[in-house]
C-alpha atoms as a PDB file:
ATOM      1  CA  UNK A   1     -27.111  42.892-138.195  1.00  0.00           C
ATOM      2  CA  UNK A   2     -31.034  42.738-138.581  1.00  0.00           C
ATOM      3  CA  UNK A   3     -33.099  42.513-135.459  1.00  0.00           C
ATOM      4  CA  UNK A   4     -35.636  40.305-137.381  1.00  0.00           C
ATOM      5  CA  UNK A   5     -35.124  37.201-138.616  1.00  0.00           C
ATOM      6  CA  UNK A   6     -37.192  34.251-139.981  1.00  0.00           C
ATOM      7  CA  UNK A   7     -38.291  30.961-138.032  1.00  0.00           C
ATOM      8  CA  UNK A   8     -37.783  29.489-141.530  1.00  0.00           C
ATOM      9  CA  UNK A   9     -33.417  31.056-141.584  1.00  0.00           C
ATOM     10  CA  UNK A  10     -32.913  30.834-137.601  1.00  0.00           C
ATOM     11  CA  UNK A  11     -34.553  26.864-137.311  1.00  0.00           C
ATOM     12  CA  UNK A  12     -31.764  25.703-140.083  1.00  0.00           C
ATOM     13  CA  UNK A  13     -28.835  23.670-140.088  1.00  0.00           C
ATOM     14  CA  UNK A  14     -26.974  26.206-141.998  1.00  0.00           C
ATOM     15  CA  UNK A  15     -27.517  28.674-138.482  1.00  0.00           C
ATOM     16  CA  UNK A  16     -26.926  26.409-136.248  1.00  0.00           C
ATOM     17  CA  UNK A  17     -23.806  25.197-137.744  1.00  0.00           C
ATOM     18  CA  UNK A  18     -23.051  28.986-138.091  1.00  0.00           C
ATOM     19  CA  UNK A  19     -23.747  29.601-134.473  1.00  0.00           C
ATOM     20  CA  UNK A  20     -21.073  27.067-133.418  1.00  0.00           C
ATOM     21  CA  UNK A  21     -18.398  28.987-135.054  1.00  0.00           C
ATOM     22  CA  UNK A  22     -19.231  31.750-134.291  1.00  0.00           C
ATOM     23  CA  UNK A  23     -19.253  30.711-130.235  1.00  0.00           C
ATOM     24  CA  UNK A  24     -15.747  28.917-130.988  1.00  0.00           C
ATOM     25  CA  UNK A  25     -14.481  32.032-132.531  1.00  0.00           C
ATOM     26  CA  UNK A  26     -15.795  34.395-130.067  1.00  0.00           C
ATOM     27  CA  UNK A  27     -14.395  32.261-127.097  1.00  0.00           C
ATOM     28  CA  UNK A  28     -10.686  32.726-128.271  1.00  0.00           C
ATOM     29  CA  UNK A  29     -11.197  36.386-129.849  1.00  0.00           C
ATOM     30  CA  UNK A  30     -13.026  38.250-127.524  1.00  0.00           C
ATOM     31  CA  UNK A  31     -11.635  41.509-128.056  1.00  0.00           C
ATOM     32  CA  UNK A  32     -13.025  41.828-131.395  1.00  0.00           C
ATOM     33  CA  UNK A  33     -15.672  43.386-133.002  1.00  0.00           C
ATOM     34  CA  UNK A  34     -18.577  41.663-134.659  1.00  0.00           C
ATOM     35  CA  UNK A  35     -17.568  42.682-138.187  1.00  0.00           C
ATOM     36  CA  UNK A  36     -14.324  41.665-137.703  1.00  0.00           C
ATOM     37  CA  UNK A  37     -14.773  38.277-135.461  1.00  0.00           C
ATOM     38  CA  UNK A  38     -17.289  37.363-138.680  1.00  0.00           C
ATOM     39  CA  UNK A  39     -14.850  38.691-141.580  1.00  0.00           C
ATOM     40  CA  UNK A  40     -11.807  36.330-139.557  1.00  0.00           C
ATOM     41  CA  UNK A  41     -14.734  33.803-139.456  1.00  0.00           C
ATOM     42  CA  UNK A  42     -14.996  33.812-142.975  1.00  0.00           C
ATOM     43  CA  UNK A  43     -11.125  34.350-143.937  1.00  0.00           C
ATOM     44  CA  UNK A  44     -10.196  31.236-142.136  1.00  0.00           C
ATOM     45  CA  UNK A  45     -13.434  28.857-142.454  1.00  0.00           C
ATOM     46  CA  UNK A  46     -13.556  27.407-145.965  1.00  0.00           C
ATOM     47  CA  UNK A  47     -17.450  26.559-145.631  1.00  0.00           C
ATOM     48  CA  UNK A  48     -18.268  29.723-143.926  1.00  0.00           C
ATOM     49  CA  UNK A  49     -19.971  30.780-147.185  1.00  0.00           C
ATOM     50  CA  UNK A  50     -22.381  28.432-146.975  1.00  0.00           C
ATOM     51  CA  UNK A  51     -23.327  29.251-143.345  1.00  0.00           C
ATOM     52  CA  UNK A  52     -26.450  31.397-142.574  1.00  0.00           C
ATOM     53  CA  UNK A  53     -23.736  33.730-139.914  1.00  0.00           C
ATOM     54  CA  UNK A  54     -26.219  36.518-139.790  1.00  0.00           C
ATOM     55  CA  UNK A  55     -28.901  34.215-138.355  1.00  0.00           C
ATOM     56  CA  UNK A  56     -26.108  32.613-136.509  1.00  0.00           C
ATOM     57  CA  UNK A  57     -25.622  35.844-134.677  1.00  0.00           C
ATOM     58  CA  UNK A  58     -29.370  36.070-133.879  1.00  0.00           C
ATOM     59  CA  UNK A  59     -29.535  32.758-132.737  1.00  0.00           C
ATOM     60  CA  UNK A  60     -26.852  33.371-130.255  1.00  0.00           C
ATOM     61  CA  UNK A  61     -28.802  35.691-128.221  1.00  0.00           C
ATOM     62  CA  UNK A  62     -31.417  32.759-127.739  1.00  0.00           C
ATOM     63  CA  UNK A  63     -29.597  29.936-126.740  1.00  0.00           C
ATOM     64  CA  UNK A  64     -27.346  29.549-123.460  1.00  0.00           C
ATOM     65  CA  UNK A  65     -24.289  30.850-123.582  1.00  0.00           C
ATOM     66  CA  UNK A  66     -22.799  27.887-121.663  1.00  0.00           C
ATOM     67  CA  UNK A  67     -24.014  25.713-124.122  1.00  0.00           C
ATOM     68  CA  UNK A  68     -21.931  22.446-125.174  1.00  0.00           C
ATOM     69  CA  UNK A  69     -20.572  23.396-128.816  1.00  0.00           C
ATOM     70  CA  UNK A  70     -20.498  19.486-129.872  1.00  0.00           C
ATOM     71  CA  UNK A  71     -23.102  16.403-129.958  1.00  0.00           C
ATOM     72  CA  UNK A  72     -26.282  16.421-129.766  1.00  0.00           C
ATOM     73  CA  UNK A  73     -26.760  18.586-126.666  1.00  0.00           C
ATOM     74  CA  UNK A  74     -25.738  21.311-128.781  1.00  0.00           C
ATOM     75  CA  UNK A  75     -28.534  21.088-131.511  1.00  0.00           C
ATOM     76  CA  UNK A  76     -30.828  20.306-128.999  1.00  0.00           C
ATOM     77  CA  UNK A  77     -30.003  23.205-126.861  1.00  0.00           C
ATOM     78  CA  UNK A  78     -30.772  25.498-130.670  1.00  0.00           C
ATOM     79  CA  UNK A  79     -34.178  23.766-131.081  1.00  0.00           C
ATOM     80  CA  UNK A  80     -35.050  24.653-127.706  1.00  0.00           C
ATOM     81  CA  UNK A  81     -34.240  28.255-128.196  1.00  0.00           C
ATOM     82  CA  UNK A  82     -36.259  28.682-131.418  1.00  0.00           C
ATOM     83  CA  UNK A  83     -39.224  27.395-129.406  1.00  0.00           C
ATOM     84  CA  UNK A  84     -39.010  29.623-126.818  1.00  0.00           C
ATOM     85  CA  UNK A  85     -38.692  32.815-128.896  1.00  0.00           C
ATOM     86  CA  UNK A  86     -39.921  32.027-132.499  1.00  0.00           C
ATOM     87  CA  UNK A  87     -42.902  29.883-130.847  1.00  0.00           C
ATOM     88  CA  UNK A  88     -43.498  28.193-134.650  1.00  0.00           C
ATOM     89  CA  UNK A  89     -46.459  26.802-135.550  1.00  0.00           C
ATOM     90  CA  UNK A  90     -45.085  23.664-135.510  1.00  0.00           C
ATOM     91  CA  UNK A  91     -44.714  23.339-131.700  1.00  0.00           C
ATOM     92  CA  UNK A  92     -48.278  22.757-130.305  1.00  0.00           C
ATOM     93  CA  UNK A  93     -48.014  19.580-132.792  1.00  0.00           C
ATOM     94  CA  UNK A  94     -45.459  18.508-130.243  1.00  0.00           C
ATOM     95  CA  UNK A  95     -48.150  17.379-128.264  1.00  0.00           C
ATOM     96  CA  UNK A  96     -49.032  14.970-130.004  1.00  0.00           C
ATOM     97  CA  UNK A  97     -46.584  12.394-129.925  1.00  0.00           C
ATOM     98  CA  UNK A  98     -42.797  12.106-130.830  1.00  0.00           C
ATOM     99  CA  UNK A  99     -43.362  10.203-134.819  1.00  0.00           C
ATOM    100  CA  UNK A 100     -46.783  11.843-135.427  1.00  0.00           C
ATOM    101  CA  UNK A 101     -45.208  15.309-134.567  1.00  0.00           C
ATOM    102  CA  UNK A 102     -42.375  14.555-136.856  1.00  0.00           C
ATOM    103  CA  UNK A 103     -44.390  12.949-139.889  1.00  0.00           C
ATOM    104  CA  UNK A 104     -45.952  16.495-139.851  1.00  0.00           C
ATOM    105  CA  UNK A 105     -42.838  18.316-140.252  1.00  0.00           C
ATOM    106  CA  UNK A 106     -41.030  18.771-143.601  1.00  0.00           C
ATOM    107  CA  UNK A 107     -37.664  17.167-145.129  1.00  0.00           C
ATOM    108  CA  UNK A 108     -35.411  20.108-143.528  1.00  0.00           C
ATOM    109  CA  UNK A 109     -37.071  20.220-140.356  1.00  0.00           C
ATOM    110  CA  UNK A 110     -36.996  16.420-139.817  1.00  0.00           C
ATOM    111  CA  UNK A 111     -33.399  16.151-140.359  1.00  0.00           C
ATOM    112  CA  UNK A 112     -33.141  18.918-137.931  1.00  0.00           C
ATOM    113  CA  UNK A 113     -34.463  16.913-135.312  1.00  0.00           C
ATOM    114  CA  UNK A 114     -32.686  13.715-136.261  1.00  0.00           C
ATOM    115  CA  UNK A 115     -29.314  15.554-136.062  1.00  0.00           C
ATOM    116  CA  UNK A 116     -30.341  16.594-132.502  1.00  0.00           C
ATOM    117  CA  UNK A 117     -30.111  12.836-131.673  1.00  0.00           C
ATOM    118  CA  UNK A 118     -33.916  13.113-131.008  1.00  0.00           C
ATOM    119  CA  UNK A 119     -35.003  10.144-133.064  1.00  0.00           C
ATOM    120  CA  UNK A 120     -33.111   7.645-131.477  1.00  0.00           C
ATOM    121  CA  UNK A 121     -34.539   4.131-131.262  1.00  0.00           C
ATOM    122  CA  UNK A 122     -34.755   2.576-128.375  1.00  0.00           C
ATOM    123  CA  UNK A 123     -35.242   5.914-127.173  1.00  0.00           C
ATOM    124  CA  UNK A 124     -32.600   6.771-124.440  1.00  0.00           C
ATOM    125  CA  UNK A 125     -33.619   8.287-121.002  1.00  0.00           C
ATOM    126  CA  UNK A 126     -32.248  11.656-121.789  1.00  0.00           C
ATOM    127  CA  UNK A 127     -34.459  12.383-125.004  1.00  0.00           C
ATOM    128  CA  UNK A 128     -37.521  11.102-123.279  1.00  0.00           C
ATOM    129  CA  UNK A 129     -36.699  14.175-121.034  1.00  0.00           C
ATOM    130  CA  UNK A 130     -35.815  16.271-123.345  1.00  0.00           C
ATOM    131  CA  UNK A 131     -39.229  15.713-125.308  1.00  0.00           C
ATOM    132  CA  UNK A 132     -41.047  16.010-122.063  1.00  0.00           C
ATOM    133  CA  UNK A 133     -39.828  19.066-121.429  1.00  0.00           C
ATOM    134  CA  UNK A 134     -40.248  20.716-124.669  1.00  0.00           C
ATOM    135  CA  UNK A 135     -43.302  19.334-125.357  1.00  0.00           C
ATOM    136  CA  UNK A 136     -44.484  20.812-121.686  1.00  0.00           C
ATOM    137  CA  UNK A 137     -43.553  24.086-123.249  1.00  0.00           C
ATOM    138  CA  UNK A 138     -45.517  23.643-126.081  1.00  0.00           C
ATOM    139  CA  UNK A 139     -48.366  22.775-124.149  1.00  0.00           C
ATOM    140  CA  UNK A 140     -48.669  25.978-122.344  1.00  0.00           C
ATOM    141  CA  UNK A 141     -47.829  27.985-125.671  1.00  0.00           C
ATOM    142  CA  UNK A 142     -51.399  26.360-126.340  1.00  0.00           C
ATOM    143  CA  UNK A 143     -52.734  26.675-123.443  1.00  0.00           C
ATOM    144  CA  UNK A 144     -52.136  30.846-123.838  1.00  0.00           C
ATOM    145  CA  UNK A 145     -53.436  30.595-127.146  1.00  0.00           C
ATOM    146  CA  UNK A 146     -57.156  29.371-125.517  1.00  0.00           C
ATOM    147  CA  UNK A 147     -56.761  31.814-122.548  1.00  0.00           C
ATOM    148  CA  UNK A 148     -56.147  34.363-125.376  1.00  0.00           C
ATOM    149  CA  UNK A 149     -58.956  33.648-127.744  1.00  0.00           C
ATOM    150  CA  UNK A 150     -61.294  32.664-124.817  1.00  0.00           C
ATOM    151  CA  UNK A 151     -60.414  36.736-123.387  1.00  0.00           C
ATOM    152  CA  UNK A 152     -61.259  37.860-127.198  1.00  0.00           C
ATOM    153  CA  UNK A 153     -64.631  36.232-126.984  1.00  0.00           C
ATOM    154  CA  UNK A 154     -65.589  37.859-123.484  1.00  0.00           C
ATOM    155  CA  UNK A 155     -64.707  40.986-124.604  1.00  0.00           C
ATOM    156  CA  UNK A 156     -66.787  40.076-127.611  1.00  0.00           C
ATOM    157  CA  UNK A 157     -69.799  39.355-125.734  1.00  0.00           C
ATOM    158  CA  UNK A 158     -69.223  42.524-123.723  1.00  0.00           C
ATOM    159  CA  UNK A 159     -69.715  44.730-126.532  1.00  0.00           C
ATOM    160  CA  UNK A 160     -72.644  42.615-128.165  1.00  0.00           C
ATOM    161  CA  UNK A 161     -74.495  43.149-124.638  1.00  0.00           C
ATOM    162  CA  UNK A 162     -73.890  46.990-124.851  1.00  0.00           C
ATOM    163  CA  UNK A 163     -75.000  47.390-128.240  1.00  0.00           C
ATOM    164  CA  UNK A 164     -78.245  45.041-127.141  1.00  0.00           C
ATOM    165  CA  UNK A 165     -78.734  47.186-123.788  1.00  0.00           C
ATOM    166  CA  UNK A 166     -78.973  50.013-125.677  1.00  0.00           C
ATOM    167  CA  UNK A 167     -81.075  48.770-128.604  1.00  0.00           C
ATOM    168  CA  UNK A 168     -83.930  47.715-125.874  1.00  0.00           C
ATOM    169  CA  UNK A 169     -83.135  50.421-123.601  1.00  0.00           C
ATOM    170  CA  UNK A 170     -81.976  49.770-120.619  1.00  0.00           C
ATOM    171  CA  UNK A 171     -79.199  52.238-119.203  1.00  0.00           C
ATOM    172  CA  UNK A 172     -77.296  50.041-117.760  1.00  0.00           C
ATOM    173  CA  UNK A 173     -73.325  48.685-118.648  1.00  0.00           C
ATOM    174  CA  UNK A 174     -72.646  44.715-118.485  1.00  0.00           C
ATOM    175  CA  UNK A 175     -69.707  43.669-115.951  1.00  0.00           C
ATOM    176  CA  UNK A 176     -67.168  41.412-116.281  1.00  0.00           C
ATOM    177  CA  UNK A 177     -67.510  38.580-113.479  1.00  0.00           C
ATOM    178  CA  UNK A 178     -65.343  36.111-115.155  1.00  0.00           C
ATOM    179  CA  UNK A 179     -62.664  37.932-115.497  1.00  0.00           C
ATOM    180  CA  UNK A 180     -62.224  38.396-111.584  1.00  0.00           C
ATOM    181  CA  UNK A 181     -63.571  34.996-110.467  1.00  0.00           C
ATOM    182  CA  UNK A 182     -62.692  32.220-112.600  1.00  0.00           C
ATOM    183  CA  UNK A 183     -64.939  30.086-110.489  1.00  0.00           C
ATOM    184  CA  UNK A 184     -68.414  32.454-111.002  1.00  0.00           C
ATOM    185  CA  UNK A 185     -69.861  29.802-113.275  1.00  0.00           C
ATOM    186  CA  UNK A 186     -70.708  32.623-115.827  1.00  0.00           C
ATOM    187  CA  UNK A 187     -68.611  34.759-117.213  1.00  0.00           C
ATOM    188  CA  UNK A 188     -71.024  38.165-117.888  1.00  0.00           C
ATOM    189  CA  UNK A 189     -73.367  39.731-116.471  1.00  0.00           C
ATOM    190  CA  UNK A 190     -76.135  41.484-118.283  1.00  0.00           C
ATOM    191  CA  UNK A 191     -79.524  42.797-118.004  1.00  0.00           C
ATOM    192  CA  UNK A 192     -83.014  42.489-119.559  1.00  0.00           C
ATOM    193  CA  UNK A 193     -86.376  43.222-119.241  1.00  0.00           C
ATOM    194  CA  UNK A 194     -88.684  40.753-116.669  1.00  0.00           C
ATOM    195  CA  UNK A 195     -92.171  40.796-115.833  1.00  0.00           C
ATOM    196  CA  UNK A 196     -90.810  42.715-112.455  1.00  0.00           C
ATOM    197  CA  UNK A 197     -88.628  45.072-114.267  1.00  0.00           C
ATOM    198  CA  UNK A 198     -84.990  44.410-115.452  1.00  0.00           C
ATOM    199  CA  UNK A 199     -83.854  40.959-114.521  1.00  0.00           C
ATOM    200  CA  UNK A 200     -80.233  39.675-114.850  1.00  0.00           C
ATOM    201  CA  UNK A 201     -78.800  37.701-117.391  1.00  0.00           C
ATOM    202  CA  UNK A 202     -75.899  35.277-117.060  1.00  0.00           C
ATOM    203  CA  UNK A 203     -73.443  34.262-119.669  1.00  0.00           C
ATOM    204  CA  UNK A 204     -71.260  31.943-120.170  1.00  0.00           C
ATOM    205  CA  UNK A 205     -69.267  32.697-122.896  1.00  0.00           C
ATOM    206  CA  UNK A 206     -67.285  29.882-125.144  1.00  0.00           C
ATOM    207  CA  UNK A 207     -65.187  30.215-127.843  1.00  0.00           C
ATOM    208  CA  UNK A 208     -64.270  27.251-130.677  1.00  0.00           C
ATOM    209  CA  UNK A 209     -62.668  27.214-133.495  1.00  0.00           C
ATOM    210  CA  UNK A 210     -63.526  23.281-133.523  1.00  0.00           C
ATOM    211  CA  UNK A 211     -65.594  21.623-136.374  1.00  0.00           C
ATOM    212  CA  UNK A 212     -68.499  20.676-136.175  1.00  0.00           C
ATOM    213  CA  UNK A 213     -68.852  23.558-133.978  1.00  0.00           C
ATOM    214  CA  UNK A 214     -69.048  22.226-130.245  1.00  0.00           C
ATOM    215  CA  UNK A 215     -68.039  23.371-127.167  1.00  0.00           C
ATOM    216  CA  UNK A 216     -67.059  22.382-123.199  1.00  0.00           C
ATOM    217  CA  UNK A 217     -69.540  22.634-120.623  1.00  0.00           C
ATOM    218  CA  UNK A 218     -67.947  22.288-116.960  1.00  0.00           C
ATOM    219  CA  UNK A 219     -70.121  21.327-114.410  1.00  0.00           C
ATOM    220  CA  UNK A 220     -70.094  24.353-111.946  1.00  0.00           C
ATOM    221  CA  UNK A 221     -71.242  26.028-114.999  1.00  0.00           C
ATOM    222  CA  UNK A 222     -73.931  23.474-115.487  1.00  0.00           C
ATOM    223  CA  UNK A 223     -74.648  23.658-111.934  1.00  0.00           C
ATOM    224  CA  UNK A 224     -74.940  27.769-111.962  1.00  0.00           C
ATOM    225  CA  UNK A 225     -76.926  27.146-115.336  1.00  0.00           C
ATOM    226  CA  UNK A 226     -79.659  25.123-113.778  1.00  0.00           C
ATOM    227  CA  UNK A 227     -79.458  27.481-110.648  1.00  0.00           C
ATOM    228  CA  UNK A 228     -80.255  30.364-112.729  1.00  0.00           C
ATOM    229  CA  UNK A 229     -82.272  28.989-115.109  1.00  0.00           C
ATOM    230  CA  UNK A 230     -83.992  31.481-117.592  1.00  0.00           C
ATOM    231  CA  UNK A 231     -82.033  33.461-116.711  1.00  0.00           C
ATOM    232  CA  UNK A 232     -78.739  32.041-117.652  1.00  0.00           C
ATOM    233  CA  UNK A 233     -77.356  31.699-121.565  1.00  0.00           C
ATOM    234  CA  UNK A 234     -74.196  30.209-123.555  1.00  0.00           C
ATOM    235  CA  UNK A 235     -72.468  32.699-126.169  1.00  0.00           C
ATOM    236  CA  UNK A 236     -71.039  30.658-128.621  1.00  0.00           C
ATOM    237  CA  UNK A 237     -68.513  32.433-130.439  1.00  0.00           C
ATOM    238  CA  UNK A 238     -67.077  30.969-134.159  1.00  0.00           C
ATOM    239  CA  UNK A 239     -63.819  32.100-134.131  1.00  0.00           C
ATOM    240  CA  UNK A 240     -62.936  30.301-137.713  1.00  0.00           C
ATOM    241  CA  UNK A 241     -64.985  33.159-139.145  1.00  0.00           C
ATOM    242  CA  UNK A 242     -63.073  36.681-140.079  1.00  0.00           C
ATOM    243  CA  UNK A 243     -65.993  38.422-138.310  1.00  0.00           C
ATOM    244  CA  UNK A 244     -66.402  35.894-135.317  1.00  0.00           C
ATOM    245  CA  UNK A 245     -69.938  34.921-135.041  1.00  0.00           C
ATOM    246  CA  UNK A 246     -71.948  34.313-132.654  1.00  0.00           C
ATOM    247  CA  UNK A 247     -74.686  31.591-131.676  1.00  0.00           C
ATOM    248  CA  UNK A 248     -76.544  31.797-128.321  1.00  0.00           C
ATOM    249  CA  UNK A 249     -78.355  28.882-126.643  1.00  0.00           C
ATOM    250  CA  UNK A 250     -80.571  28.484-123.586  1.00  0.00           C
ATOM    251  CA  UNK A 251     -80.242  26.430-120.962  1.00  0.00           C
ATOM    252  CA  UNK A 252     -83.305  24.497-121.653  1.00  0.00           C
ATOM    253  CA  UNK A 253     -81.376  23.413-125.617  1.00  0.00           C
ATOM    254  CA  UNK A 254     -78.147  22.707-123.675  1.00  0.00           C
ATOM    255  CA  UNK A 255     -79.990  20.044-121.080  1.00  0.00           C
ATOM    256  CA  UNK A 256     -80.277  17.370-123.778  1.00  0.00           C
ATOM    257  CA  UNK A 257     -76.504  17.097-124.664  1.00  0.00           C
ATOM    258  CA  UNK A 258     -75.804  16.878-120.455  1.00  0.00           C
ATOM    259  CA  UNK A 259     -74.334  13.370-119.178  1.00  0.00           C
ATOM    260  CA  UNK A 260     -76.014  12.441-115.903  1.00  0.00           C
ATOM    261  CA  UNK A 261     -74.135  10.653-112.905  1.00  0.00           C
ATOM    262  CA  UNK A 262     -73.488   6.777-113.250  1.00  0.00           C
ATOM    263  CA  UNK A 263     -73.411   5.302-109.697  1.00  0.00           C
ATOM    264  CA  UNK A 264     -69.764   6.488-108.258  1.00  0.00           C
ATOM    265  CA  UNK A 265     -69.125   8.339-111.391  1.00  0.00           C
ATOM    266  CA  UNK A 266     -69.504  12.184-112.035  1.00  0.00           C
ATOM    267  CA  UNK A 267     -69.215  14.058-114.776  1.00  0.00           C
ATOM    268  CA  UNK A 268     -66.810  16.952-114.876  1.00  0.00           C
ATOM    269  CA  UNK A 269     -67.367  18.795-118.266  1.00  0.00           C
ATOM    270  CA  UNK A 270     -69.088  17.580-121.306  1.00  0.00           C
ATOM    271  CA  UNK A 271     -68.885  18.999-125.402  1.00  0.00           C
ATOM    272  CA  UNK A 272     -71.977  20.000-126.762  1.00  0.00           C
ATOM    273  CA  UNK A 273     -73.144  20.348-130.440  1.00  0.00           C
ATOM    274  CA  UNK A 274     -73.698  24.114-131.054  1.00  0.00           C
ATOM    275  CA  UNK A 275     -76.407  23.061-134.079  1.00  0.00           C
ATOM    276  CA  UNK A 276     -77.345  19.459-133.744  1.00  0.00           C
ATOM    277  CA  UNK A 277     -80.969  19.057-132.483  1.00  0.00           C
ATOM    278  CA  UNK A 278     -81.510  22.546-131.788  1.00  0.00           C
END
């Protein structure tokens, strides 16, 4: 059997339909081999043929093995274990809402879901669940997809600042607050040259892949910004771009985009234009 197999074979009717024969047959033949248990699969099952049973196979290893083999719970419990593994594109659409998620999806796929009993109007209690929960996996699949490319831009900035360090001389190595103290309000520390000698400099660094290009300013990082002043910047990293690229902007261009406090009300984080009125 091959290790490696496609979202687009494993996420199919044809698999899952393979998968439950191949679960019925391995309940009541347990003593045989693979090849054999799938050549008796295919002797005996007149539609075998038309079964994906090396995906089936595959498949097995990713969804419970005390799985119901009829209804709906059964396709459901499939769907659920391509997400986990295969983590297709398609699930951080989940997020967005039951029919807008599906509109999104093609022919195959859609009936996929349908089969699962997942379209069901009224909606019963159990798919609300189900949806909940799947769609609270798909949330942190995105959610490690930010942390991910918000790490990639840190360690971005890290190496612009060393190559800048060096280019104005100053023998020094930028550290990597943020990455210890998610509440530092800046997420590298740097160094330049002051009227006093070397001075610090404090980054926050953002990444966005978001367009128009904007990004989120929190306020403790608004707060440490106007602490720090001059001496505090934004690294703005476009991460649509094959070479990211980077824009940097002082605290003094940030101010105009910042809310300010409405009676009771406080702001907590804001999005800023990286090129409007700058």
């Amino acid at each position: 059997m091959t290790a490696a197999i496609s979202t687009e074979r494993v996420f199919s009717l044809p698999c899952f339909e393979g998968l439950r024969l191949f679960r019925k047959y391995r309940a009541s033949h347990p003593e045989l081999p693979l090849t054999d248990l799938l050549a008796l699969i295919e002797s005996v099952e007149a539609d075998a043929h038309s079964l994906d049973m090396e995906a089936s196979v595959y498949l097995s290893g990713l969804v419970e093995k005390d799985c119901p083999l009829d209804g709906h719970l059964f396709y459901q419990a499939c769907i659920k274990g391509v997400l986990i593994k295969h983590q297709p594109i398609w699930a951080k659409l989940m997020r967005q809402g039951r029919k807008r998620f599906v509109k999104r999806l093609d022919r195959n796929d859609q009936d996929i879901f349908a089969a699962a009993g997942l379209m069901e109007s009224p909606t019963p209690l159990h798919v609300v669940t189900w949806w909940d929960s799947v769609s609270g996996y798909a949330r942190l699949l995105t959610d490690h997809e930010k942390m991910e490319q918000g790490r990639a831009a840190e360690i971005l900035s890290l190496e612009h600042e060393r190559k800048r360090l060096k280019e104005v001389g100053i023998d020094l190595e930028p550290e990597w607050p943020g990455f210890d103290d998610n509440f530092a309000g800046y997420d590298v520390l740097s160094y330049d040259h002051g009227n006093a000698g070397i001075v610090n400099r404090l980054i926050e660094v953002k990444s966005t892949t978001i367009s128009p290009l904007r990004f989120i300013v929190t306020r403790n990082e608004w707060n440490k910004a106007v602490q720090a002043a001059e001496a505090y910047v934004f690294h703005i990293w476009d991460m649509n771009q094959a070479a990211p690229v980077l824009h940097i902007r002082t605290v003094a261009e940030v101010a105009p985009h910042i809310p300010t406090d409405s009676g009771r009300g406080t702001w907590t984080n804001t999005q800023v234009p990286v090129f409007t009125n700058f």
